[in-house]
Protein backbone atom coordinates (compact mmCIF):
# COMPACT_ATOMS: atom_id res chain seq x y z
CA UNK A 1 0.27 22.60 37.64
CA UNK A 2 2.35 23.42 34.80
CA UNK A 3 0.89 22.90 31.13
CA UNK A 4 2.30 20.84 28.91
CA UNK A 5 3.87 22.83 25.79
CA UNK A 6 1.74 23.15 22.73
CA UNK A 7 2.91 21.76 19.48
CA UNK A 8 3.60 24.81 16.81
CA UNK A 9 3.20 24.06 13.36
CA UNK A 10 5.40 26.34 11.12
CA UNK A 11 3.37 26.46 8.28
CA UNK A 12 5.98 28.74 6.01
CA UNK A 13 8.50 25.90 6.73
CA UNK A 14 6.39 22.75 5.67
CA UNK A 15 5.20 24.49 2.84
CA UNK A 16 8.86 24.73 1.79
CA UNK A 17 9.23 21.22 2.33
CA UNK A 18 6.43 20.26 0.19
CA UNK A 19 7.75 22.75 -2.47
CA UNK A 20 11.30 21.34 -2.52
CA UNK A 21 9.65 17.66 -2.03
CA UNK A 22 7.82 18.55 -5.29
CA UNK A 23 10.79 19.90 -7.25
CA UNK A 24 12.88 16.49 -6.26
CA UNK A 25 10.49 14.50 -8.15
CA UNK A 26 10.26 16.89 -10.70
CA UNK A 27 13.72 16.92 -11.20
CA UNK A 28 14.07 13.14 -10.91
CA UNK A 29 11.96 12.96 -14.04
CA UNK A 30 13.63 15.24 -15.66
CA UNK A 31 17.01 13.42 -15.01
CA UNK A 32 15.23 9.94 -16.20
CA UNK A 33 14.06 11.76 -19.43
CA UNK A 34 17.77 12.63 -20.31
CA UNK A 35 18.72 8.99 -19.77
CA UNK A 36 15.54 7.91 -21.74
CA UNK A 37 13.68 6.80 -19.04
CA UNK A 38 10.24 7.91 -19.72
CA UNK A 39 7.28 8.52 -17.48
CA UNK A 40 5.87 5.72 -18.54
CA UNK A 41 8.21 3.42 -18.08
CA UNK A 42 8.94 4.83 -14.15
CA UNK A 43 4.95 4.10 -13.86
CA UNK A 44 5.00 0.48 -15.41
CA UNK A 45 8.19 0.24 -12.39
CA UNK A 46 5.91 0.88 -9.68
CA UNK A 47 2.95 -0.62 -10.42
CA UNK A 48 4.65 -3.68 -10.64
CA UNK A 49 6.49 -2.56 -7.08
CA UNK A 50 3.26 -2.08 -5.69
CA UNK A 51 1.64 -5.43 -6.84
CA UNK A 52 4.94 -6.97 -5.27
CA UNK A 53 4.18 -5.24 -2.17
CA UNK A 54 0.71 -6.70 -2.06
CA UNK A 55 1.50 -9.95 -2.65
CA UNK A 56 4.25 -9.83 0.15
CA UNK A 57 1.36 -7.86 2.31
CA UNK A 58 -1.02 -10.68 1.05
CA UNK A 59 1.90 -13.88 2.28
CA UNK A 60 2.14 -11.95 5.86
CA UNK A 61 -1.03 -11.96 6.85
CA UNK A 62 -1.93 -14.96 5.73
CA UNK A 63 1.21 -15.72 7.77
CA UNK A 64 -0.10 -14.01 11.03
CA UNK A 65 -3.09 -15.61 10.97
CA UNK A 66 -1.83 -18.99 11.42
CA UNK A 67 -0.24 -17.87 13.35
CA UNK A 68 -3.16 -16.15 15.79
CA UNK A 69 -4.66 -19.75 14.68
CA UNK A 70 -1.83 -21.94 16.15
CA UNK A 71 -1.78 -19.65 19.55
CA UNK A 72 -5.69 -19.97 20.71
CA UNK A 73 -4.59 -23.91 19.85
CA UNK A 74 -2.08 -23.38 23.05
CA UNK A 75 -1.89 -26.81 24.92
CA UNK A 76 1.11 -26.32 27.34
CA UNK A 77 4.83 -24.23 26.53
CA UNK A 78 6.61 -21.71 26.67
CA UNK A 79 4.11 -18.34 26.95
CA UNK A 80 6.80 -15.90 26.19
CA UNK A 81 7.95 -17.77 22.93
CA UNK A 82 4.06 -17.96 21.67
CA UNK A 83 4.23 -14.14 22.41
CA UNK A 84 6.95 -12.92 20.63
CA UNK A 85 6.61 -15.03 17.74
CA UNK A 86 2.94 -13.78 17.27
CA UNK A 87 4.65 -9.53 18.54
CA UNK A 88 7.26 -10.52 15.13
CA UNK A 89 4.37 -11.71 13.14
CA UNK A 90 2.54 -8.53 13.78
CA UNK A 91 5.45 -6.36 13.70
CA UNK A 92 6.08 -7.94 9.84
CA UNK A 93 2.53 -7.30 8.54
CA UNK A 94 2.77 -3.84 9.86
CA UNK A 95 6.35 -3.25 7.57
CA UNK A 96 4.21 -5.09 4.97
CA UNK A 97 1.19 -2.70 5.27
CA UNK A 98 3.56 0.67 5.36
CA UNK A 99 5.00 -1.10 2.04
CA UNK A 100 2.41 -0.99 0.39
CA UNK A 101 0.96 2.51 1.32
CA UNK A 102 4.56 3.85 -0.14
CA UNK A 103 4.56 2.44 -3.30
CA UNK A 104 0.65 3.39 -4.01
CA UNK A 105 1.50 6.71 -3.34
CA UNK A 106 4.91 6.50 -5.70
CA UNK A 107 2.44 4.97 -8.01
CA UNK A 108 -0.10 8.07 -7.67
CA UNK A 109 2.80 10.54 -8.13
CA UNK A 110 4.41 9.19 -11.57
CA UNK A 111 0.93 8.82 -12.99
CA UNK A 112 0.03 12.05 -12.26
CA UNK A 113 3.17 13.20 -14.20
CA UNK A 114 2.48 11.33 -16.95
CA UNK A 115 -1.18 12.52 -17.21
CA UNK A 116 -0.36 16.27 -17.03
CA UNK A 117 2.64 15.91 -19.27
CA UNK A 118 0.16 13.67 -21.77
CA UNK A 119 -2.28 16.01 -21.98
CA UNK A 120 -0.54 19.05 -21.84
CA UNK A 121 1.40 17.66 -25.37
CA UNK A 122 -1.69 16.90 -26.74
CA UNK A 123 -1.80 20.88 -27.86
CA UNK A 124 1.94 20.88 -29.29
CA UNK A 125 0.30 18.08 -32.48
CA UNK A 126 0.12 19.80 -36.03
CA UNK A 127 -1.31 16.84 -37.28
CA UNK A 128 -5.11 16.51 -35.76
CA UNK A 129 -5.11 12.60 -36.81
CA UNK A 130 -2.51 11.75 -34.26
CA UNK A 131 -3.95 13.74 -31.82
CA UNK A 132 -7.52 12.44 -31.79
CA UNK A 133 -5.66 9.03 -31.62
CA UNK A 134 -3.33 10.13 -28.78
CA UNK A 135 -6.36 11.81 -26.85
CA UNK A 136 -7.81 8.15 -27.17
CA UNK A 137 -4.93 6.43 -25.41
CA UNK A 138 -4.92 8.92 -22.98
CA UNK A 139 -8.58 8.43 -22.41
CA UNK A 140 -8.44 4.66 -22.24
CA UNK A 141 -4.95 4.33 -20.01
CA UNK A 142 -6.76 6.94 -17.80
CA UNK A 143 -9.80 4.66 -17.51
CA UNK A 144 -7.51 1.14 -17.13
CA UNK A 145 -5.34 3.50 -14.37
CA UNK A 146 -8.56 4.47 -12.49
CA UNK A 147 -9.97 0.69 -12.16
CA UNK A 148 -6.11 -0.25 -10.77
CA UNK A 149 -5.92 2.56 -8.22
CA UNK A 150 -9.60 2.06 -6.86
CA UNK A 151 -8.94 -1.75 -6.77
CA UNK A 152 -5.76 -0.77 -4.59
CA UNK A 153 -7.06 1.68 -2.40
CA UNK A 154 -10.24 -0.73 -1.62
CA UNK A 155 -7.36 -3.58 -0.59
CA UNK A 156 -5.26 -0.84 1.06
CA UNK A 157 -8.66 0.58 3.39
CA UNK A 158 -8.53 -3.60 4.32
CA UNK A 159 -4.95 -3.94 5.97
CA UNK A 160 -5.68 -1.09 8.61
CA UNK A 161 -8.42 -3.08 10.26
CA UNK A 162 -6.43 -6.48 10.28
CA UNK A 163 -3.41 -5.19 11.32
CA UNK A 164 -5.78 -3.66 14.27
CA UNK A 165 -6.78 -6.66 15.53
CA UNK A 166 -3.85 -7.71 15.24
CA UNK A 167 -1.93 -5.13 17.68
CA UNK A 168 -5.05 -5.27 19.72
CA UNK A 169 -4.15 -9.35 20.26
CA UNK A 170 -0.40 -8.64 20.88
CA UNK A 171 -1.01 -5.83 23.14
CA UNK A 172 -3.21 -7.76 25.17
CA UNK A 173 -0.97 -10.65 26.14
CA UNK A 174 1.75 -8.56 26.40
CA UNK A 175 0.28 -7.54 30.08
CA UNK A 176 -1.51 -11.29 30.38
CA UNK A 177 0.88 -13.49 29.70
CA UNK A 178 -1.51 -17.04 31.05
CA UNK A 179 -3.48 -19.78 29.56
CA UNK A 180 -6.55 -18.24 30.55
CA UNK A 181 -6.09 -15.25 28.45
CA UNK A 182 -4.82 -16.85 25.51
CA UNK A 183 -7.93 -19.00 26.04
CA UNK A 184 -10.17 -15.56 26.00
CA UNK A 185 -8.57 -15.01 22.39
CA UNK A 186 -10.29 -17.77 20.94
CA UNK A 187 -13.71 -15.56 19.98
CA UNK A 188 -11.81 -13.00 18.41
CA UNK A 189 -10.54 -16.09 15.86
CA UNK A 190 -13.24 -16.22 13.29
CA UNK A 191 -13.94 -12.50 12.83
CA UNK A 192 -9.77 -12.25 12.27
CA UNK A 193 -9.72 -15.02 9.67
CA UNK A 194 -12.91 -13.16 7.78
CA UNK A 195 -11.12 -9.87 7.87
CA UNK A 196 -8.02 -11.35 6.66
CA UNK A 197 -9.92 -13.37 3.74
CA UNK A 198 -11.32 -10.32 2.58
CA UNK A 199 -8.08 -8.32 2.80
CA UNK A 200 -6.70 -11.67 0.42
CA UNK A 201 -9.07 -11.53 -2.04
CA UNK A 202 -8.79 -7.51 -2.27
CA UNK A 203 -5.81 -7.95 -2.98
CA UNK A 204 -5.62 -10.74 -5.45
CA UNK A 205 -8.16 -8.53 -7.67
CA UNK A 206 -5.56 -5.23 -6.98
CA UNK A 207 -2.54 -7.65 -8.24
CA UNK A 208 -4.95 -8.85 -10.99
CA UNK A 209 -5.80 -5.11 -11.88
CA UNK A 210 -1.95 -4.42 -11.44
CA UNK A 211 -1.50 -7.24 -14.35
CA UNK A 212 -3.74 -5.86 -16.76
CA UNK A 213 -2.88 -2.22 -16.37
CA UNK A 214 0.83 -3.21 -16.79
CA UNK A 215 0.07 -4.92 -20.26
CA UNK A 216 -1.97 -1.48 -21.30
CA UNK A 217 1.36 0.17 -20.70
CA UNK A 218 3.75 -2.05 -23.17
CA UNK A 219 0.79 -1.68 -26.05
């Protein structure tokens, strides 16, 4: 029996990618600089990006749900409607959820920048007044940046689950397209609508945090 080929992972090459990957951004900044176009300002850009992409994340679920809701409801129709409205449903939430994992990582990369280029200009100060008060900012927008990323990493841990259950459901009467098993979906119902409250409301505190930290920003 013949074995199946072995994936090879050319570690030389993806190291190059990640360099190159790494000098794009770097030079993107660079170029934004030129056109005064700060760090800061490119991190204000995508936290307000991301908070858009959670409250679109946040609409589509909410969205699925009712529509998981409306098909355990299933009195008599067309089965292979119900399915491939719920299969666009999920298929939505899932472009939702990868969405949102892009911008928090965009988010992660500018404010990294920032950070490094912050503190690392901290030593370039002759006067030691603006400094200390510089090294304060930096301190407190550090502290504000840390509460927004935990608050949308805690929301982001959320959608995986949800959008589980949610290709678990699709998947299902994909193969078993009948009354009966729609019918068998029905217990699944209230653990779905929990897991999608809580990935609501971890949200709506991310987008709160997203709020505040953007207001830190234009002080």
């Amino acid at each position: 029996m013949d074995r199946l080929p072995k994936k090879v992972i050319n570690l030389p090459l993806l190291c190059s990618l990640l360099f190159m990957l790494s000098g794009c951004q770097t030079a993107y900044y660079g170029t934004m600089e030129k056109l005064g176009i700060h760090k800061r300002d490119i991190l204000s850009d995508r936290v307000e990006e991301a908070r858009d992409s959670q409250q679109d994340a946040k609409e589509q679920f909410k969205s699925a749900l009712e529509q998981f809701s409306a098909l355990t409801n299933f009195n008599g129709g067309d089965l292979e409607e119900v399915y491939n409205r719920l299969n666009s449903e999920y298929e939505e939430s899932d472009d939702a959820a990868n969405a949102v994992h892009d911008r928090i990582e965009a988010v992660e990369d500018v404010a990294e920048a920032l950070f490094d280029e912050w503190q690392d200009e901290l030593g370039t100060y002759s006067n030691q007044n603006l400094r200390r008060s510089s090294e304060r900012k930096l301190r407190a927008t550090k502290q504000k940046y840390g509460q927004l990323l935990s608050a949308m990493k805690r929301a982001e841990k959320k959608i995986d689950p949800v959008l589980s259950v949610f290709h678990d459901q699709v998947l299902f009467l994909k193969h078993n397209l009948n009354a009966q098993a729609i019918a068998s979906l029905k217990s699944e119902l209230r653990g779905v609508q929990s897991n999608v409250s809580s990935l609501v409301a971890a949200m709506e505190r991310s987008i709160g945090e997203a709020d505040a930290f953007i207001k830190t920003l234009e002080k």
